[in-house]
C-alpha atoms as a PDB file:
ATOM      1  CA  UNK A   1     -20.677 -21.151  35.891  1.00  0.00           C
ATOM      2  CA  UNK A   2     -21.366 -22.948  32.295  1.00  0.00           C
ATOM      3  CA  UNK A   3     -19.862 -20.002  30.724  1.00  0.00           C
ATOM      4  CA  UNK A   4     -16.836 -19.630  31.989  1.00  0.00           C
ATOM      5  CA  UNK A   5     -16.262 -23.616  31.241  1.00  0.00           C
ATOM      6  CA  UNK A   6     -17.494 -22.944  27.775  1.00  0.00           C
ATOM      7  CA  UNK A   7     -15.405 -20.114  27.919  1.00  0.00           C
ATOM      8  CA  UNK A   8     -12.512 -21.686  28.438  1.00  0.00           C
ATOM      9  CA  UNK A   9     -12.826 -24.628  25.885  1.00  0.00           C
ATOM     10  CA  UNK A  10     -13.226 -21.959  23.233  1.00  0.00           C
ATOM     11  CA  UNK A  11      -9.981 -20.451  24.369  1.00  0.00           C
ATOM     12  CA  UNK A  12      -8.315 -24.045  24.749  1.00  0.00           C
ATOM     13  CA  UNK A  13      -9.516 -25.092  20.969  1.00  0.00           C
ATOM     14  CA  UNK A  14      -8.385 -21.636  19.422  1.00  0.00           C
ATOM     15  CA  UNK A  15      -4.983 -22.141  20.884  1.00  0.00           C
ATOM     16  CA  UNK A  16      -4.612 -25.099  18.342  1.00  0.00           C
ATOM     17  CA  UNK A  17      -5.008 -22.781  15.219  1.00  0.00           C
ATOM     18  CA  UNK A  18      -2.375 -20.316  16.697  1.00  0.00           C
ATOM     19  CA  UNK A  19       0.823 -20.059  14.151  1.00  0.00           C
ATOM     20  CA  UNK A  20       3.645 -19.992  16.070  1.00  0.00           C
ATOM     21  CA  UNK A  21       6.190 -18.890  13.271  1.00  0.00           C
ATOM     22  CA  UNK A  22       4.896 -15.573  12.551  1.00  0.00           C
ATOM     23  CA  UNK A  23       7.469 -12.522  12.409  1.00  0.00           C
ATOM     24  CA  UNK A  24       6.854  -9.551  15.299  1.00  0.00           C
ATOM     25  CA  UNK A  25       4.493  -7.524  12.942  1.00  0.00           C
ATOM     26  CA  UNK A  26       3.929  -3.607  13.770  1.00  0.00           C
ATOM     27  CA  UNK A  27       2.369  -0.689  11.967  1.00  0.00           C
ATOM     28  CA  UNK A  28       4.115   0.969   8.901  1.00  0.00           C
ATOM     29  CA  UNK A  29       6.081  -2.606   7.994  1.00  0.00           C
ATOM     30  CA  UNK A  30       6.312  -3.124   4.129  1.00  0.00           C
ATOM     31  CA  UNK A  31       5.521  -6.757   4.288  1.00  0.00           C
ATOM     32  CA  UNK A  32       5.172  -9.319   1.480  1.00  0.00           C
ATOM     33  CA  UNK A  33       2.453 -11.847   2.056  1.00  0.00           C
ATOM     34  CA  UNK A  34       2.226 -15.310   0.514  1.00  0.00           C
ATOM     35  CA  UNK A  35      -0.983 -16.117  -0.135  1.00  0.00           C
ATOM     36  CA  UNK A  36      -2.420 -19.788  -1.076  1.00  0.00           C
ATOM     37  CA  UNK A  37      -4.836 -19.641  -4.703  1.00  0.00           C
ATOM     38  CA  UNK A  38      -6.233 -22.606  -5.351  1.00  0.00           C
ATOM     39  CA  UNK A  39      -7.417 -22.290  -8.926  1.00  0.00           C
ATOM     40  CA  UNK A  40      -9.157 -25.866 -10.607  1.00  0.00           C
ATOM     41  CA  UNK A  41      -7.492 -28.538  -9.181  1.00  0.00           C
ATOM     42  CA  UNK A  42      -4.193 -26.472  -8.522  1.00  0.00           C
ATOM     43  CA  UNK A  43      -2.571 -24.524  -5.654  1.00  0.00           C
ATOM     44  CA  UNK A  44      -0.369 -21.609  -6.206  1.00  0.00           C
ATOM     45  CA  UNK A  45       1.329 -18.960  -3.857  1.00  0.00           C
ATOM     46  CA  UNK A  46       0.559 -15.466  -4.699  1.00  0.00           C
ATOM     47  CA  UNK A  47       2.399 -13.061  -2.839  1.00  0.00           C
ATOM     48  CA  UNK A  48       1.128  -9.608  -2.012  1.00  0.00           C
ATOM     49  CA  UNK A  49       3.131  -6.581  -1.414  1.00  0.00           C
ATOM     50  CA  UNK A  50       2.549  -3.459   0.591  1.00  0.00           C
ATOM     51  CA  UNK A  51       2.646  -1.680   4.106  1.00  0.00           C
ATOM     52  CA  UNK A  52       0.465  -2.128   7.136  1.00  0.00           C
ATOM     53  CA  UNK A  53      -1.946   0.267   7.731  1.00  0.00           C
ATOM     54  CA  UNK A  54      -3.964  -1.203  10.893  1.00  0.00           C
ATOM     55  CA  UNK A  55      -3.635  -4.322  13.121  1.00  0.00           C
ATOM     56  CA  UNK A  56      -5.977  -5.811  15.255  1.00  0.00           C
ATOM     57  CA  UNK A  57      -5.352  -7.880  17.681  1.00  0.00           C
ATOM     58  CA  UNK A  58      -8.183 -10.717  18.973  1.00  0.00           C
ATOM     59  CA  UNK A  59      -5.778 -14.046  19.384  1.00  0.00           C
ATOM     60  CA  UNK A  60      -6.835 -16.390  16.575  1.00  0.00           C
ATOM     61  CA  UNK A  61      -8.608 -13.237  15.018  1.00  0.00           C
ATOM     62  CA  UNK A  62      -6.115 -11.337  14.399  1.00  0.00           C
ATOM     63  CA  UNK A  63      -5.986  -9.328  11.206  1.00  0.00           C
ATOM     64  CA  UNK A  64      -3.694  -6.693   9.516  1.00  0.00           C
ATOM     65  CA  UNK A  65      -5.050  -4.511   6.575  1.00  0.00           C
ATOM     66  CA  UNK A  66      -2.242  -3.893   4.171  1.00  0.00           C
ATOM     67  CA  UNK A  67      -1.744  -0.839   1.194  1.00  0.00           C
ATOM     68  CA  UNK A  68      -0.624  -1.460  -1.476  1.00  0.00           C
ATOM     69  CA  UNK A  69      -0.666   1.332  -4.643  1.00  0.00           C
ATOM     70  CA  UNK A  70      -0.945  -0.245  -7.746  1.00  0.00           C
ATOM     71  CA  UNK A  71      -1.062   2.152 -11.125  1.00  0.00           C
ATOM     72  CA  UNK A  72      -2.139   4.785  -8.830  1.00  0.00           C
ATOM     73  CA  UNK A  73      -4.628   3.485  -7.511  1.00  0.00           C
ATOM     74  CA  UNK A  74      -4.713   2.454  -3.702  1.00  0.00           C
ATOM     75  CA  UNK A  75      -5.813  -0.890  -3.157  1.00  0.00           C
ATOM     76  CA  UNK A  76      -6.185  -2.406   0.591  1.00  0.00           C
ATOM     77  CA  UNK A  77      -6.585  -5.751   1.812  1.00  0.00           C
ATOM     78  CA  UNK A  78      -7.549  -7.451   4.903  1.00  0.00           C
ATOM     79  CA  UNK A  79      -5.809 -10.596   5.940  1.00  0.00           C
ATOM     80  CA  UNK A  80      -6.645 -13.120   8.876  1.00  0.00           C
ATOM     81  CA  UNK A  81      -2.910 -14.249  10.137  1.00  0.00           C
ATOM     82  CA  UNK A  82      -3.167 -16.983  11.542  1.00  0.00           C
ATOM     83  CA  UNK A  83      -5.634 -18.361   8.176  1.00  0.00           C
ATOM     84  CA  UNK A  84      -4.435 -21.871   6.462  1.00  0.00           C
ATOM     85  CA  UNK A  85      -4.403 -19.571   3.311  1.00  0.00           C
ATOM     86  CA  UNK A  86      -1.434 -17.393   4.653  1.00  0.00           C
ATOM     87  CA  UNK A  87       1.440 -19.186   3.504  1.00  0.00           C
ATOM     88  CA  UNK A  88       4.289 -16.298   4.382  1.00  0.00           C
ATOM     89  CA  UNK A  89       5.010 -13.572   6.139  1.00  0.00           C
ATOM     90  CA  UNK A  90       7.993 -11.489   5.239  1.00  0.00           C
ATOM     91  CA  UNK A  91       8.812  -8.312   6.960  1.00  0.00           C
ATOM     92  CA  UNK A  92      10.936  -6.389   3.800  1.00  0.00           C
ATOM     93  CA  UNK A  93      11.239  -2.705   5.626  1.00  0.00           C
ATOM     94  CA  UNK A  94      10.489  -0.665   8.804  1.00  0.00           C
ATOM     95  CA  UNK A  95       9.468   2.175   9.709  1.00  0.00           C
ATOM     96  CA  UNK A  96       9.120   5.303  11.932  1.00  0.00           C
ATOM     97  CA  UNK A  97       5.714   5.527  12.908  1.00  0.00           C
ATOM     98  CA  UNK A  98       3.926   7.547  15.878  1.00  0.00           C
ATOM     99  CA  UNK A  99       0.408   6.453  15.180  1.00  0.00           C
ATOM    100  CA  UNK A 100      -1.691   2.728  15.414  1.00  0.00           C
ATOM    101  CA  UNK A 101      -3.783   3.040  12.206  1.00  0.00           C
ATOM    102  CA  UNK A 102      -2.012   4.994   9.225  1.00  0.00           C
ATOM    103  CA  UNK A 103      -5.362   5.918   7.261  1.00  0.00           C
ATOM    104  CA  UNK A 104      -3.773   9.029   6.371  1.00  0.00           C
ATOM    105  CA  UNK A 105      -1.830   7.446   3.651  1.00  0.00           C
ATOM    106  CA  UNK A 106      -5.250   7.127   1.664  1.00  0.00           C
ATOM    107  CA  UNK A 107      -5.333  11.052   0.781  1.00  0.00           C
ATOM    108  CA  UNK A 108      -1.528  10.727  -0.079  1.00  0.00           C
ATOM    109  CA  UNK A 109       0.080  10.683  -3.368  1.00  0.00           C
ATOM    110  CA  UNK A 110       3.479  10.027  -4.955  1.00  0.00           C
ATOM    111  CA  UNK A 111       6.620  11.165  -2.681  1.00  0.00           C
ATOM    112  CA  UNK A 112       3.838  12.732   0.185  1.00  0.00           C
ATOM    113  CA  UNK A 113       3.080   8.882   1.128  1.00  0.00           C
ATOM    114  CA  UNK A 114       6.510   7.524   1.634  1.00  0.00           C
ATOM    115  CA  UNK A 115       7.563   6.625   5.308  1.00  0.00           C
ATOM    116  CA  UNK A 116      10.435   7.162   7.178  1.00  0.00           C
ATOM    117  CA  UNK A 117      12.381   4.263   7.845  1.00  0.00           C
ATOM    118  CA  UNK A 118      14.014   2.523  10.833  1.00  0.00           C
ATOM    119  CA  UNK A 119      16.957   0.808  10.863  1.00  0.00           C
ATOM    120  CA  UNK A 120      17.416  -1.892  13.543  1.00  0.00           C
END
């Protein structure tokens, strides 16, 4: 019976880190992340630019791993959403997609890796 009570308090305390502004993220979005640098005594935005490859949802856990290719080289990057760090989400383009993880994109190259979009 202690479990499910400590259960529950877990549950109740993650629902206070929950960010309730976040855009209806799917697979194969070209999003543009702003994320929070502190560097010295400064804080800058940095944004980061590519398409979601994977989601995984866990409530307060979730993450989505994002692709970005940059001088042709593929570079990917894991982000917690609902993390203090994640300043913006913007959702720049859709698209067309008929699978939940796109790790296919990794062995494409130039024109092969482009998705179809979806207009709304």
């Amino acid at each position: 019976m202690v479990k499910l009570n400590n259960h529950k308090t877990i549950n109740d305390l993650e629902t206070n880190f929950l960010k309730i502004d976040l855009p209806m993220l799917r697979i194969g979005d070209h999003v543009k992340i702003g994320v929070k640098i502190i560097e010295g005594s400064k804080e800058r935005v940095q944004s980061y630019e590519g398409t979601i490859i994977a989601k995984k949802n866990s409530s307060v856990n979730t993450t989505i791993t994002v692709r970005k290719v940059l001088q042709g080289i593929g570079v990917e990057r894991i982000f917690l959403v609902h993390s203090p760090k994640i300043d913006s989400i913007n959702i720049l383009r859709s698209s067309k997609i008929r699978r939940s993880k796109l790790y296919y994109l990794r062995n494409l190259k130039g024109k092969a890796s482009r998705l179809k979009q979806a207009f709304k």
